[in-house]
C-alpha atoms as a PDB file:
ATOM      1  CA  UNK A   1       4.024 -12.992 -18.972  1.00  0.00           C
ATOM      2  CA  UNK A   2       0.298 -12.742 -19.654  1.00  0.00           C
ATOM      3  CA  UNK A   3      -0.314 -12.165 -15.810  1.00  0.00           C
ATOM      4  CA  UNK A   4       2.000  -8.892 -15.857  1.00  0.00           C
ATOM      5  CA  UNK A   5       0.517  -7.730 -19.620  1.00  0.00           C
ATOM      6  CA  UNK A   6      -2.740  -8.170 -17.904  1.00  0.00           C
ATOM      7  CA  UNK A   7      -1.551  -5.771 -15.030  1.00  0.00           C
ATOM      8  CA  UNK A   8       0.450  -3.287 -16.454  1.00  0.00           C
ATOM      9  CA  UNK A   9      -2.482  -2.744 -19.042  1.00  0.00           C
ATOM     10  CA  UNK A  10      -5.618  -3.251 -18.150  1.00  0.00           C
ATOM     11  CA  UNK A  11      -7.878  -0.886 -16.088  1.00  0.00           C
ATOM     12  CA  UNK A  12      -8.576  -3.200 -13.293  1.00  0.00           C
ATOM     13  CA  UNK A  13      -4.966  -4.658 -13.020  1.00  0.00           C
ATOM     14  CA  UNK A  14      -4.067  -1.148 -12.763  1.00  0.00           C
ATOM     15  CA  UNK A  15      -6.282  -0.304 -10.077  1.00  0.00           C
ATOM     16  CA  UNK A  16      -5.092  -3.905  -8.478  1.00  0.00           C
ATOM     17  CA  UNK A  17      -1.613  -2.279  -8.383  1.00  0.00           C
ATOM     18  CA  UNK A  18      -2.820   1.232  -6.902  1.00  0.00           C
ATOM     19  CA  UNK A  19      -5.078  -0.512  -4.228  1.00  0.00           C
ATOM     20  CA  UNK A  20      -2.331  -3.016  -3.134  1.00  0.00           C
ATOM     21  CA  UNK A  21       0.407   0.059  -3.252  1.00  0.00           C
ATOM     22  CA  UNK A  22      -2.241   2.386  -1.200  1.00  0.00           C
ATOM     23  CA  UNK A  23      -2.244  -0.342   1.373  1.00  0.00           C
ATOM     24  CA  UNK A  24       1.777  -0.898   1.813  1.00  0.00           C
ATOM     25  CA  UNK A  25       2.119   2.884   2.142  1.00  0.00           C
ATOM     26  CA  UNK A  26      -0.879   3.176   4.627  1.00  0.00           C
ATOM     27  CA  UNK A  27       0.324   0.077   6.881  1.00  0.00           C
ATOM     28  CA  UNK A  28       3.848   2.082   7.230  1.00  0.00           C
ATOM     29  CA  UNK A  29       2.239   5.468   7.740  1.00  0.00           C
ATOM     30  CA  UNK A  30       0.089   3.305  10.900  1.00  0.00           C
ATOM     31  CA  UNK A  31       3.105   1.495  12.167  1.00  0.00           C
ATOM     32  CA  UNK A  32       5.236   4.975  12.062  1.00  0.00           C
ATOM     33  CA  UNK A  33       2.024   6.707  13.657  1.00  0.00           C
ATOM     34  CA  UNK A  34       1.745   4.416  16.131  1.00  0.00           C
ATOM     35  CA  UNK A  35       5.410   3.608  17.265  1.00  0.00           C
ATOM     36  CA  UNK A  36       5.664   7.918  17.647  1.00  0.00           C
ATOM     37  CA  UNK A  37       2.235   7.572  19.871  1.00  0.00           C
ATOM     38  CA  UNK A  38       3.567   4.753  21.826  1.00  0.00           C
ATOM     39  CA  UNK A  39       6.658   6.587  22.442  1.00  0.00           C
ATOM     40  CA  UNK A  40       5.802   9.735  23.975  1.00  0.00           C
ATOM     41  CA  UNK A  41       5.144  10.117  27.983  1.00  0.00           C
ATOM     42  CA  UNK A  42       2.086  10.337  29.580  1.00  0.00           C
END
């Protein structure tokens, strides 16, 4: 339980947790972006 008080409440675990969510919503905005671009013609 100390590893989640540390992240809920302290300024770098919060910035852990808005790094690692910035990267999950990045790597699905690339694999939509990319399966669109493959998926058009020529």
């Amino acid at each position: 339980m100390k590893l989640m008080t540390d992240l809920f409440s302290t300024d770098y675990g919060l910035m852990s947790v808005a790094v690692l969510a910035f990267i999950v919503v990045m790597a699905i905005w690339f694999g939509a972006f990319f399966r669109r671009k493959m998926n058009e013609n020529a």
